[in-house]
C-alpha atoms as a PDB file:
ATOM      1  CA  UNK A   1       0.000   0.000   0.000  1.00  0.00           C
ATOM      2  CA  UNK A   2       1.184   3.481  -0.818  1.00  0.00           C
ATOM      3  CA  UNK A   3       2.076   5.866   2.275  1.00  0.00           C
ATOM      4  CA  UNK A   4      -1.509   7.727   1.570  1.00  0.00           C
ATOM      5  CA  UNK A   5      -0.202  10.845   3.937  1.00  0.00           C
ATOM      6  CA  UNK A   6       1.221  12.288   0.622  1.00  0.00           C
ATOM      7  CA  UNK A   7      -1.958  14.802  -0.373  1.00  0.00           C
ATOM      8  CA  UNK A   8      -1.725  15.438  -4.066  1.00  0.00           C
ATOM      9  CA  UNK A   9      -3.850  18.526  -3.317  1.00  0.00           C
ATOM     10  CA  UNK A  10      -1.549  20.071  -0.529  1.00  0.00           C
ATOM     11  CA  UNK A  11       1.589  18.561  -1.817  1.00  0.00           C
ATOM     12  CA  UNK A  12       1.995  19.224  -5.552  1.00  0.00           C
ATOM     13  CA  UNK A  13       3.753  22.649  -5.810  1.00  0.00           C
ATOM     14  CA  UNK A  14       3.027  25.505  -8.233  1.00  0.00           C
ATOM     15  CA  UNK A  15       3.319  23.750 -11.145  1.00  0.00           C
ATOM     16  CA  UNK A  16       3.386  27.700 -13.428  1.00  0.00           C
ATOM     17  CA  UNK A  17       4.574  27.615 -16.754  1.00  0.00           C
ATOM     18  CA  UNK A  18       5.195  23.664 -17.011  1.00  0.00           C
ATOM     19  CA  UNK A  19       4.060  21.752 -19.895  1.00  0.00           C
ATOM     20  CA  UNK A  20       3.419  18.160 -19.087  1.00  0.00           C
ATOM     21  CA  UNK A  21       2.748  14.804 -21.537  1.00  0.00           C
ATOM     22  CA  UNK A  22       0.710  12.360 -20.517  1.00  0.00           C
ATOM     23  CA  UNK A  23       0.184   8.811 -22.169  1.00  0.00           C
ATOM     24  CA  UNK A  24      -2.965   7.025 -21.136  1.00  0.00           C
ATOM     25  CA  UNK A  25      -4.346  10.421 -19.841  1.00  0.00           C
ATOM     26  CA  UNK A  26      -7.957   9.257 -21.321  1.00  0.00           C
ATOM     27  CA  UNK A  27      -8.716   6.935 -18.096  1.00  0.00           C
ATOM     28  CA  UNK A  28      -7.272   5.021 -15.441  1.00  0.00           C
ATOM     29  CA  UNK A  29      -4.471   6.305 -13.554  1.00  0.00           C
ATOM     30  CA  UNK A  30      -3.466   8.723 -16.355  1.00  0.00           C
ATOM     31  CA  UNK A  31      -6.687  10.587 -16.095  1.00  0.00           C
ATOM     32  CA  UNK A  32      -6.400  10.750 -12.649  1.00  0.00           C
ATOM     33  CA  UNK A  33      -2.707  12.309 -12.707  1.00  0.00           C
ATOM     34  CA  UNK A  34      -4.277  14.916 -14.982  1.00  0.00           C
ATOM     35  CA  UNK A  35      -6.672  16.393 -12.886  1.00  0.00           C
ATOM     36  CA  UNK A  36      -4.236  16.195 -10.054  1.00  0.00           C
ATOM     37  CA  UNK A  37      -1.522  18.321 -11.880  1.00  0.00           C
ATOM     38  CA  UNK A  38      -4.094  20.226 -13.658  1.00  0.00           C
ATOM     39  CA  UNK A  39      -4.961  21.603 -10.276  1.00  0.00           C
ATOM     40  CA  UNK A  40      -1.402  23.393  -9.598  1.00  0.00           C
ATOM     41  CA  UNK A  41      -1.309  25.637 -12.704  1.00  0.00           C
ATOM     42  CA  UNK A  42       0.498  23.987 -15.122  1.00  0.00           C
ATOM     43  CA  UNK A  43       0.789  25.711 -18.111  1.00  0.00           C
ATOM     44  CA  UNK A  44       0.077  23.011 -20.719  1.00  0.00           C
ATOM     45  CA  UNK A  45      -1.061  18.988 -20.234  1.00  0.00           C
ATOM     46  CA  UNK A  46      -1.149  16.830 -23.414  1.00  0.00           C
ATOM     47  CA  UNK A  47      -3.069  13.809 -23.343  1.00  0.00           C
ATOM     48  CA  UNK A  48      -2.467  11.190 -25.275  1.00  0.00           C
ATOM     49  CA  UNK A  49      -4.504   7.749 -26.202  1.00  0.00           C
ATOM     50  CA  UNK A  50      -6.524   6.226 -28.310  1.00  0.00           C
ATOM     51  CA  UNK A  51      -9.962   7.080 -27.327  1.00  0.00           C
ATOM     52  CA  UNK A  52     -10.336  10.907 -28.248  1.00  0.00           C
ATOM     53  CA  UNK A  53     -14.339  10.627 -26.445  1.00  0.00           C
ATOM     54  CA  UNK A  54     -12.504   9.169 -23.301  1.00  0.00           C
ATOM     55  CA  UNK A  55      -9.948  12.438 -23.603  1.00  0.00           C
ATOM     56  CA  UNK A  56     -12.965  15.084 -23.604  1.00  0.00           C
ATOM     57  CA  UNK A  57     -14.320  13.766 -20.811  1.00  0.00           C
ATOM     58  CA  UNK A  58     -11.865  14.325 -18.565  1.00  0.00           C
ATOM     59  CA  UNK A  59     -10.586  17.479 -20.278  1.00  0.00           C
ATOM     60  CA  UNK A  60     -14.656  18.546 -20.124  1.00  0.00           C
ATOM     61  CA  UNK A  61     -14.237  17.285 -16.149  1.00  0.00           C
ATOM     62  CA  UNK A  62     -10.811  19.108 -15.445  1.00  0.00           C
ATOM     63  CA  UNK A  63     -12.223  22.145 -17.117  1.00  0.00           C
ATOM     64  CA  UNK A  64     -15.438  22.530 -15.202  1.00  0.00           C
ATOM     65  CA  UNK A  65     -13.372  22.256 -11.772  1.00  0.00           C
ATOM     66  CA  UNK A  66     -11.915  25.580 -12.710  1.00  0.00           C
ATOM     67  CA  UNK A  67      -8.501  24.768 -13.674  1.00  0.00           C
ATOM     68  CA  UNK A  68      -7.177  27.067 -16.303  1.00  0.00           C
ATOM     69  CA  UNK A  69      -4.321  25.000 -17.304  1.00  0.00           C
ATOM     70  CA  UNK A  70      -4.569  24.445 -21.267  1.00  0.00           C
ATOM     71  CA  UNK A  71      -5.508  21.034 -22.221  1.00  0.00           C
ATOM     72  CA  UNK A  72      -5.105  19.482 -26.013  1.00  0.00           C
ATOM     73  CA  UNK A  73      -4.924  15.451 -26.971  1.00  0.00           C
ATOM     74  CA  UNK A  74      -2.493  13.947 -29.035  1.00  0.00           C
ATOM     75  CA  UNK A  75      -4.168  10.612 -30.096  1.00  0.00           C
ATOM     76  CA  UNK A  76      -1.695   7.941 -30.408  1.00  0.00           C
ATOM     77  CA  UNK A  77      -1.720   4.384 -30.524  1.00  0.00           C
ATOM     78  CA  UNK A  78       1.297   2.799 -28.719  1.00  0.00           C
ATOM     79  CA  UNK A  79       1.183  -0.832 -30.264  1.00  0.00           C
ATOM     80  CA  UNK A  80       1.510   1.211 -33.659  1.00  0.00           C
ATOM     81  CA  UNK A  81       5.265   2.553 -34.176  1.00  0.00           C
ATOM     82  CA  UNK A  82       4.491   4.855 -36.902  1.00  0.00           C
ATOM     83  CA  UNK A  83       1.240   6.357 -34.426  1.00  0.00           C
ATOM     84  CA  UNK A  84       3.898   7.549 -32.123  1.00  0.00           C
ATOM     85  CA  UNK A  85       5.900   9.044 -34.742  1.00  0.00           C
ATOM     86  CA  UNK A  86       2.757  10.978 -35.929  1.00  0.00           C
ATOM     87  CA  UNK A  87       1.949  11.971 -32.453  1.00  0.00           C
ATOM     88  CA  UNK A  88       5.352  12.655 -30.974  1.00  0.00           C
ATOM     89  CA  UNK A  89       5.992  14.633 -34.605  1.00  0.00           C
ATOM     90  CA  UNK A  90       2.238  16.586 -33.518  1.00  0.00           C
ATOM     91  CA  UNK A  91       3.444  17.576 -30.415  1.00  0.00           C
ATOM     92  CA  UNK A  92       6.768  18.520 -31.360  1.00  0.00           C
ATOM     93  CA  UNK A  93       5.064  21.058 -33.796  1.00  0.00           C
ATOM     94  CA  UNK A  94       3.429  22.554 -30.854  1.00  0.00           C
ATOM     95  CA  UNK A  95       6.136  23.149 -28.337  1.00  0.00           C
ATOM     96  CA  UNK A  96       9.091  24.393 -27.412  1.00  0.00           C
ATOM     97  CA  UNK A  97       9.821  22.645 -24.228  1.00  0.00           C
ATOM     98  CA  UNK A  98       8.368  19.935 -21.985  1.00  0.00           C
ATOM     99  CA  UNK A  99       9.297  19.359 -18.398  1.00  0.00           C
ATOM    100  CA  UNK A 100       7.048  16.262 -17.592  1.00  0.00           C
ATOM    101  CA  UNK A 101       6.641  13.443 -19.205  1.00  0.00           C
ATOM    102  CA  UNK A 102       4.880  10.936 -17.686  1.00  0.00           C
ATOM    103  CA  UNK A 103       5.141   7.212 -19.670  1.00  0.00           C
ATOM    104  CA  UNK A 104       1.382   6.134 -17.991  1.00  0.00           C
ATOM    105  CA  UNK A 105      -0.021   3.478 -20.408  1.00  0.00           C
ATOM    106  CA  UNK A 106       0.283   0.169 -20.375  1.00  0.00           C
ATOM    107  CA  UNK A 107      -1.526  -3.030 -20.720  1.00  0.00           C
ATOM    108  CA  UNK A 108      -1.796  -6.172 -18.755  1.00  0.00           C
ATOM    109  CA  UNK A 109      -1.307 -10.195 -19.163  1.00  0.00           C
ATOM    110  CA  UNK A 110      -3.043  -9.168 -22.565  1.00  0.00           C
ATOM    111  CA  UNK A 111      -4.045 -12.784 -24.394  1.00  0.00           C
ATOM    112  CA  UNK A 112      -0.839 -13.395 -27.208  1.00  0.00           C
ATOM    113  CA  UNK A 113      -0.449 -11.273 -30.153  1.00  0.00           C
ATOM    114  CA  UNK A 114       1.684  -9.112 -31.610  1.00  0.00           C
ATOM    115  CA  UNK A 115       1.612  -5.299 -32.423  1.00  0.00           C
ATOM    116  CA  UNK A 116       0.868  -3.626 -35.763  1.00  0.00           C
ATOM    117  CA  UNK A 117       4.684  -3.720 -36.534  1.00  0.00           C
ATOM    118  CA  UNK A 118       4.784  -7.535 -35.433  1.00  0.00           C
ATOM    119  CA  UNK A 119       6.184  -7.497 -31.433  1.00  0.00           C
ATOM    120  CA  UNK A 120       4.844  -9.137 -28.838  1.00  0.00           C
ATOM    121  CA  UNK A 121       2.082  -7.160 -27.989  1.00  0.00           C
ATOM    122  CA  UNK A 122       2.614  -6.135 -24.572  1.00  0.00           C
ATOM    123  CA  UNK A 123       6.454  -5.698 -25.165  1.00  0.00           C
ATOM    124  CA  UNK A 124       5.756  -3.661 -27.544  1.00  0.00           C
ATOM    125  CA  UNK A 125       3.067  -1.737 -26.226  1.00  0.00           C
ATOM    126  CA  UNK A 126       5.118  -1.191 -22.698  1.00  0.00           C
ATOM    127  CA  UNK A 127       8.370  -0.968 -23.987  1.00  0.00           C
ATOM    128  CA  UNK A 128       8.927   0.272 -27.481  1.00  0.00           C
ATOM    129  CA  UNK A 129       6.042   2.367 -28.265  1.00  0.00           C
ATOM    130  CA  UNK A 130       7.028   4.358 -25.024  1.00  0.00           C
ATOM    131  CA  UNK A 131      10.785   4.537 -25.789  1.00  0.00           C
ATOM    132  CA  UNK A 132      10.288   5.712 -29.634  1.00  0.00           C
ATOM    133  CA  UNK A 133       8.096   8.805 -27.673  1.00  0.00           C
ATOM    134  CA  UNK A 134      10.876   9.317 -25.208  1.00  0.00           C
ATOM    135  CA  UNK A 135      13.716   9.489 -28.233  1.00  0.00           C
ATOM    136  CA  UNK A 136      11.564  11.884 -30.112  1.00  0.00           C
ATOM    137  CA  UNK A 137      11.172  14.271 -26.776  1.00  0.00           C
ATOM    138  CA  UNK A 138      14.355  13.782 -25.163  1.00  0.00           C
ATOM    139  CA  UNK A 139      15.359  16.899 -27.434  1.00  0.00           C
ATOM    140  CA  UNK A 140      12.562  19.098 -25.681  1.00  0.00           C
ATOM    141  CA  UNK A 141      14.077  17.742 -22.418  1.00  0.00           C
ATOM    142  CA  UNK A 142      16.936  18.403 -22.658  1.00  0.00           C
ATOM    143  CA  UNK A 143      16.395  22.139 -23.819  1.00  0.00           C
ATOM    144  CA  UNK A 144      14.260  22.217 -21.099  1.00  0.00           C
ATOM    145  CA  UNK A 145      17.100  21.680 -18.762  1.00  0.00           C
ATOM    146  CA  UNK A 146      19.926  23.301 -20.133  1.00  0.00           C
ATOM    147  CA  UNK A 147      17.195  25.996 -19.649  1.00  0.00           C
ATOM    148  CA  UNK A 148      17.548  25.659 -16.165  1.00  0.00           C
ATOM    149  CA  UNK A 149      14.477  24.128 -15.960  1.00  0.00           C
ATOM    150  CA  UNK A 150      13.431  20.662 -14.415  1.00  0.00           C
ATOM    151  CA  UNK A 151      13.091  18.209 -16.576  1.00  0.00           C
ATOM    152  CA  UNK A 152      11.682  14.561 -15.855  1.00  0.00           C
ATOM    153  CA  UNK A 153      10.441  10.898 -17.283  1.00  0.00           C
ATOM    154  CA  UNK A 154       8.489   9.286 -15.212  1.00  0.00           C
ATOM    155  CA  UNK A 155       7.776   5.673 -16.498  1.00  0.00           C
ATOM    156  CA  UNK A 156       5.445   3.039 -14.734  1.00  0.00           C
ATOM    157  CA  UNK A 157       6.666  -0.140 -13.974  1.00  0.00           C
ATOM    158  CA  UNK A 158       5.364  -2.694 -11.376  1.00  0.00           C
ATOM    159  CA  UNK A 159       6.002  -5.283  -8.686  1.00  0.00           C
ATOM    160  CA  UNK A 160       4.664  -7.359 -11.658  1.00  0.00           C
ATOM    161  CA  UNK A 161       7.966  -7.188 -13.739  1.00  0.00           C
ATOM    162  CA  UNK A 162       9.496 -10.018 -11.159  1.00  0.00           C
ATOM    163  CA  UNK A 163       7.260 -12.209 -12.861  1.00  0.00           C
ATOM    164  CA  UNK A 164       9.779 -11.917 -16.024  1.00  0.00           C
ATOM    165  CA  UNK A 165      11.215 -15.022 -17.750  1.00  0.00           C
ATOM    166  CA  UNK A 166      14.807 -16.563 -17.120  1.00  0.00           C
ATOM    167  CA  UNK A 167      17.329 -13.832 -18.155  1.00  0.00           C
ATOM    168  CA  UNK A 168      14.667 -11.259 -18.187  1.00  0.00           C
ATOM    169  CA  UNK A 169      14.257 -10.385 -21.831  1.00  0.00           C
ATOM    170  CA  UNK A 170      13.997 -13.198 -24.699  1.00  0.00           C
ATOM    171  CA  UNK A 171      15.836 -10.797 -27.199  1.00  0.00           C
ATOM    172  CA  UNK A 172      15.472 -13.534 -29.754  1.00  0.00           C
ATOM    173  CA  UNK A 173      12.087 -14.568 -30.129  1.00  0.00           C
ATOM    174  CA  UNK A 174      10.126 -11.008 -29.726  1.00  0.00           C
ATOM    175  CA  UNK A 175       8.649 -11.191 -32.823  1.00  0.00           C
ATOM    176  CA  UNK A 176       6.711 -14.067 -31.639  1.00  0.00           C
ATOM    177  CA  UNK A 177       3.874 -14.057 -29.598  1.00  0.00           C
ATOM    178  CA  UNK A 178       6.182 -16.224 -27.125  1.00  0.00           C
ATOM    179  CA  UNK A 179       3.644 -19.121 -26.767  1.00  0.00           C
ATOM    180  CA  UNK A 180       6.477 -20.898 -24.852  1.00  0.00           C
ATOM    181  CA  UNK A 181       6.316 -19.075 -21.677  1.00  0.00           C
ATOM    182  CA  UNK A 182       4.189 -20.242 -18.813  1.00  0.00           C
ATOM    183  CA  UNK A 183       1.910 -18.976 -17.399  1.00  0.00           C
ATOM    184  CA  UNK A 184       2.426 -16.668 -20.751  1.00  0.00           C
ATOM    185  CA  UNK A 185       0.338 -13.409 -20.557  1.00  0.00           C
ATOM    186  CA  UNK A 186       2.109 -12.812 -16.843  1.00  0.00           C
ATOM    187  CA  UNK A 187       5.315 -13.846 -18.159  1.00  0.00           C
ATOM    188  CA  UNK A 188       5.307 -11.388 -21.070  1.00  0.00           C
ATOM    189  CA  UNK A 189       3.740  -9.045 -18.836  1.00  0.00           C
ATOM    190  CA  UNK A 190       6.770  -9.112 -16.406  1.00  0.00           C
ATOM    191  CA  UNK A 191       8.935  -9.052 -19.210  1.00  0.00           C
ATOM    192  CA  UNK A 192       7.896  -5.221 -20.810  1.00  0.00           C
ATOM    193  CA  UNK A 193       7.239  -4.345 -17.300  1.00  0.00           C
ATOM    194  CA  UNK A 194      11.143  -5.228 -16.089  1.00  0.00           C
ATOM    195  CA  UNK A 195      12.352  -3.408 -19.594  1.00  0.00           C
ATOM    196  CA  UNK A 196      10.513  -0.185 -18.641  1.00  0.00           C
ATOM    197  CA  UNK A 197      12.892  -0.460 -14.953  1.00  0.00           C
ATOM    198  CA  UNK A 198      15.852  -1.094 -17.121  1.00  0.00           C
ATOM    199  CA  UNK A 199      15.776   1.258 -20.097  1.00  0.00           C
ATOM    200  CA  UNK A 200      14.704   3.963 -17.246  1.00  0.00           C
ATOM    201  CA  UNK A 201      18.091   3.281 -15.300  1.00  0.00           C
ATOM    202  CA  UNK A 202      19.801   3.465 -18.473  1.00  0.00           C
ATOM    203  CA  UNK A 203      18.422   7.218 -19.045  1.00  0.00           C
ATOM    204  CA  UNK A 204      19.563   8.260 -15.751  1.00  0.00           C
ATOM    205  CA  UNK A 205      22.907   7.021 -16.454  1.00  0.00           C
ATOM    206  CA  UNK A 206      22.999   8.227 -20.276  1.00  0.00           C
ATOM    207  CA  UNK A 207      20.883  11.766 -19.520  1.00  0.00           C
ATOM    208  CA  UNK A 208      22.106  12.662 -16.045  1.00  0.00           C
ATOM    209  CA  UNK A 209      20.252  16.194 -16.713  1.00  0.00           C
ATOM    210  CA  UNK A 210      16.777  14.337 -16.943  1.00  0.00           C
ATOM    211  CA  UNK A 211      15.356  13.136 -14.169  1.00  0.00           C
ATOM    212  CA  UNK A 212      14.414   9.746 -14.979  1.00  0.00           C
ATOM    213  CA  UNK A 213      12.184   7.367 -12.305  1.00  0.00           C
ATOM    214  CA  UNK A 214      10.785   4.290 -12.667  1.00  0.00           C
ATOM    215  CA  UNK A 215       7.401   3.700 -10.529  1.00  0.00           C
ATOM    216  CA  UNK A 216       5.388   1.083  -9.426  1.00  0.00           C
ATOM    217  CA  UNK A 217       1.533   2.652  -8.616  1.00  0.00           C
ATOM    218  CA  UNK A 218       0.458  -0.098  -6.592  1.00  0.00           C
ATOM    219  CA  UNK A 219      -2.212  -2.681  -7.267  1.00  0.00           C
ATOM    220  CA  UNK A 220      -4.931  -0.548  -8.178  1.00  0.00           C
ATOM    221  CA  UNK A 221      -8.992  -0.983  -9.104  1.00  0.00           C
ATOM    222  CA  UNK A 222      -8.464   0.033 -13.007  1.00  0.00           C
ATOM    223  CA  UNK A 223      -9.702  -1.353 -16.083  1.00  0.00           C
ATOM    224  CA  UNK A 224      -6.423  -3.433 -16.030  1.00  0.00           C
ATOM    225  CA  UNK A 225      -7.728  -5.701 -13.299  1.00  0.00           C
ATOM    226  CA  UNK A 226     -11.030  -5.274 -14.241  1.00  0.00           C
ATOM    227  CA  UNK A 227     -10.974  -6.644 -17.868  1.00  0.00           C
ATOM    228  CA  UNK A 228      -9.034 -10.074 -16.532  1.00  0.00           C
ATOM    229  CA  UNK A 229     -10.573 -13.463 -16.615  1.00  0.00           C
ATOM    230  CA  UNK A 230     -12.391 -14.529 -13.369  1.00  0.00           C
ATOM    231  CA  UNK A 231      -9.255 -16.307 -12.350  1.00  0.00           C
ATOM    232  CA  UNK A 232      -6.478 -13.671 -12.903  1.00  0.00           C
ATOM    233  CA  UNK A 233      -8.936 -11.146 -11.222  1.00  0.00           C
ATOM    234  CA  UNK A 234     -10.016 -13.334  -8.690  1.00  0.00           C
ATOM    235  CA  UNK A 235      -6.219 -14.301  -8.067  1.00  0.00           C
ATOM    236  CA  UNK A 236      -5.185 -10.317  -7.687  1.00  0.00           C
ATOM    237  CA  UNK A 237      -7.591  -9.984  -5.046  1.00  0.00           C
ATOM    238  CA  UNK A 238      -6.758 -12.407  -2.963  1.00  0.00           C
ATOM    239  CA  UNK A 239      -3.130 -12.101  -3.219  1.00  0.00           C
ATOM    240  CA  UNK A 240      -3.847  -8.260  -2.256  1.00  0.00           C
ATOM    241  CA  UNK A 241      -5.972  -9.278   0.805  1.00  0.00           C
ATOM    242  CA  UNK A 242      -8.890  -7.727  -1.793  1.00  0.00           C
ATOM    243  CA  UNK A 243      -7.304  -3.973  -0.928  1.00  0.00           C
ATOM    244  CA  UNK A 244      -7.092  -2.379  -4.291  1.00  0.00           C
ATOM    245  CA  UNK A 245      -6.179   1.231  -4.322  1.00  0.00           C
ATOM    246  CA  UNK A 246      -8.599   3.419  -5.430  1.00  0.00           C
ATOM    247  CA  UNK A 247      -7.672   5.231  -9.265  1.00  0.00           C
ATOM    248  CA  UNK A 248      -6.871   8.769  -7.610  1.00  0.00           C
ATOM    249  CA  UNK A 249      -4.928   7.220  -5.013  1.00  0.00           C
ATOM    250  CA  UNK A 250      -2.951   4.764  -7.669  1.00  0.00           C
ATOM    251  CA  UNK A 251      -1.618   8.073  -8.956  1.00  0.00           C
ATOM    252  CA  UNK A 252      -0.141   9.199  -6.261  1.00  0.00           C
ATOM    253  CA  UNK A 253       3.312   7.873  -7.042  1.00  0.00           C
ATOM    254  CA  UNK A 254       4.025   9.006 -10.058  1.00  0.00           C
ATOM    255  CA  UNK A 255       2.473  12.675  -9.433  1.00  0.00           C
ATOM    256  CA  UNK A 256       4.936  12.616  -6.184  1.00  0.00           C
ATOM    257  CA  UNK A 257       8.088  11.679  -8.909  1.00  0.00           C
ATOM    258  CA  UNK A 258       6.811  14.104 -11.307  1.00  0.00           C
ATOM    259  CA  UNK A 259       6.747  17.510  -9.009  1.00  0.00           C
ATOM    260  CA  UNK A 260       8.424  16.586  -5.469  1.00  0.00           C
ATOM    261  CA  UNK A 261      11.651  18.595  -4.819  1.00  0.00           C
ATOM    262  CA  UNK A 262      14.467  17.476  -6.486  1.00  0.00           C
ATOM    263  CA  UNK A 263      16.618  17.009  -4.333  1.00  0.00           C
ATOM    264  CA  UNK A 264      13.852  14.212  -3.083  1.00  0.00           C
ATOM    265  CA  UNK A 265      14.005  12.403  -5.943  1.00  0.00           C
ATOM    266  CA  UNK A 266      16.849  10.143  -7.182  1.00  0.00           C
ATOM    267  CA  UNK A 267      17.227   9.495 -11.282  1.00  0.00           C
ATOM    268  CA  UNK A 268      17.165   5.804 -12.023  1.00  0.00           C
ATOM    269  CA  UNK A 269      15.821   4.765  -8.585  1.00  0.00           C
ATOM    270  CA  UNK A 270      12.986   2.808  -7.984  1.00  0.00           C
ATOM    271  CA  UNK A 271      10.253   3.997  -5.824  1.00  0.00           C
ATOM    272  CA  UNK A 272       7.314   1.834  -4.382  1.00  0.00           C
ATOM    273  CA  UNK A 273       5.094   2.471  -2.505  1.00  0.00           C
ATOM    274  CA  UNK A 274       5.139   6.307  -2.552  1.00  0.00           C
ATOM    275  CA  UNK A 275       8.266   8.710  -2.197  1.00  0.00           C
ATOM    276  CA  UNK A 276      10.225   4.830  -1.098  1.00  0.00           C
ATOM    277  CA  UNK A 277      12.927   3.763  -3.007  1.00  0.00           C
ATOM    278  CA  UNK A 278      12.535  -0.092  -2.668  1.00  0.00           C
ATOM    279  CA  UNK A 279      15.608  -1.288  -4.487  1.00  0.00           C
ATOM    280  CA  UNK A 280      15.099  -4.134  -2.112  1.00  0.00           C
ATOM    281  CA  UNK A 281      12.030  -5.020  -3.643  1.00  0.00           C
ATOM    282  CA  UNK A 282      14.068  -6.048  -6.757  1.00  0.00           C
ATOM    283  CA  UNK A 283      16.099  -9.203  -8.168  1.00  0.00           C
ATOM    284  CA  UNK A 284      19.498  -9.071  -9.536  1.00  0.00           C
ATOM    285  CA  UNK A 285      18.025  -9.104 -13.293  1.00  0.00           C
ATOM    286  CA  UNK A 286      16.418  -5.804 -12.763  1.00  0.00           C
ATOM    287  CA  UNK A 287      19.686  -4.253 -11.376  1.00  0.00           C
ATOM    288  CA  UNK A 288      21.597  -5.750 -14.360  1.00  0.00           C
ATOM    289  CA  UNK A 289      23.062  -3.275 -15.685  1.00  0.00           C
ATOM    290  CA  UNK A 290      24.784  -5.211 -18.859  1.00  0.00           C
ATOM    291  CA  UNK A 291      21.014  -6.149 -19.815  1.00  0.00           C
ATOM    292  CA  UNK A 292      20.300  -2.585 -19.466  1.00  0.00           C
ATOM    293  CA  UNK A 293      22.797  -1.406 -21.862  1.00  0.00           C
ATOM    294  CA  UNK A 294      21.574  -4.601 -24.218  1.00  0.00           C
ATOM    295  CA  UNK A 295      18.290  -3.918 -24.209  1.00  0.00           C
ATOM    296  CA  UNK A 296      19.181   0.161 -25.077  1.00  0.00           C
ATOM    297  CA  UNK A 297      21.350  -1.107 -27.690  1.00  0.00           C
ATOM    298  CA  UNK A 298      18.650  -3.684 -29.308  1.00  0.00           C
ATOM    299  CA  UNK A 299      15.347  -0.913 -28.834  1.00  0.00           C
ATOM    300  CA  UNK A 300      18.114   1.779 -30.664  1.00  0.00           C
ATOM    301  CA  UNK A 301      18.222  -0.699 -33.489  1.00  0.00           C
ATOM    302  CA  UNK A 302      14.651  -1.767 -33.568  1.00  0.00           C
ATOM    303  CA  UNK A 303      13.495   2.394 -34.010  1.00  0.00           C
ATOM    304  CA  UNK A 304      16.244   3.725 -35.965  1.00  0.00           C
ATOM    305  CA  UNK A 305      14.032   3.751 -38.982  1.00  0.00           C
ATOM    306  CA  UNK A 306      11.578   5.607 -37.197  1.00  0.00           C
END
């Protein structure tokens, strides 16, 4: 459970003249981070998804609480390479700078299948749709703090990504749908979810001006739970003594890494539950960092031609 004494209300500072990115901002815990920030004056929050009705909603919500920050949505499809090109190429047209982006969407223990550009699906939902985003942006970020400004990633990970398969990332077969891994959808889930820990270590160590923190959110009541079969939801109850955060509360974490001071916040750490670093919480594969620098090398390769 998350330390709930963190109030996003009280403490999120002024957020004045930051622009913020958010992917998955059309529901879940994405959403929720949106109306949290949007509360603290931010300048500018993007929302990105696939659902443009889902966007308005919220943006229609956030906008009849009074907040005055400026909302647009960047649709974007992250199983679709050349989607995230188009929107990351949409923002970029928009913007100067960016001081927040927050890698929020995900899917989970999806059935097999790969992605328009033929990945495993949740590999290359997780991983690679996020990291083609974060090479198009890091640009932004890093004018943003040569600028003197403060410029972070935040990308969600989970307590799921121990679930990975022996030597953490089959490299060789992930344009299969991996039918060889048991049980498979939580296999491949721990998989992306342990190469979104390791690619964000490796931006800390690569882009030591950039913030970069990987977060878990906690085990929260989201669609992601709530679309499983009876026995995977039935099965995340119970190991969870049936306390499931609620959506607002599930984005606490990753509002805290996005706007807490600093010098409060370490690049490339991992923090669970909020404001924690819980390195302790992790094997020796996620604090590999020769797998780190393979899979950067190997997702470089895979999106050069984008």
């Amino acid at each position: 459970m998350p330390d709930l004494n963190f109030n996003p209300q009280n403490d999120i500072p002024d957020l004045t003249g930051k622009t913020i990115f958010i992917t998955g901002g059309t529901n879940g815990l994405g959403a929720q981070s949106a109306i949290h920030l949007s509360k603290h004056n931010a300048a500018h929050i993007y929302i990105s998804g696939r659902n443009v009705q889902s966007a308005e909603k919220i943006i229609n919500q956030i906008r009849a609480s009074g907040s005055k920050t400026e909302l647009t949505i960047i649709q974007c499809d992250l199983a679709s390479l050349q989607s995230v090109k188009e929107a990351a190429e949409k923002f970029t047209s928009q913007t100067t700078r960016l001081d927040i982006l927050m890698c929020n969407a995900g899917i989970m223990a999806s059935p097999p299948g790969l992605t328009v550009d033929g990945y495993e699906v949740q590999f290359g939902t997780n991983h690679l749709g996020h990291t083609l985003l974060i090479r198009k942006f890091l640009p932004l970020l890093e004018n943003t703090a040569k600028g003197g400004g403060d410029a972070r990633i935040i990308i969600l990970t989970s307590q799921g990504l121990l679930l990975h398969p022996s030597g953490g990332v089959g490299f060789d077969d992930l344009k299969t749908v991996q039918s060889h891994l048991f049980p498979g959808p939580w296999r491949r889930y721990g998989q992306s979810k342990l190469a979104n820990l390791l690619y964000a270590r490796e931006l800390a160590r690569r882009y030591p001006g950039i913030l970069s923190v990987p977060v878990h959110p906690g085990v929260v009541a989201t669609d992601l739970v709530g679309k499983q079969g009876f026995f995977d939801r039935a099965l995340i109850y119970v190991t969870n003594a049936g306390k499931l955060l609620k959506p607002e509360e599930g984005a606490y974490n990753q509002c805290w890494a996005a706007t807490a001071a600093r010098g409060d916040v370490k690049s490339g750490k991992y923090y669970e539950p909020v404001g924690r670093q819980n390195e302790d919480r992790l094997d020796k594969t996620a604090k590999d960092d020769q797998l780190a620098g393979q899979l950067w090398d190997w997702t470089e390769k895979v999106l050069e031609k984008f």
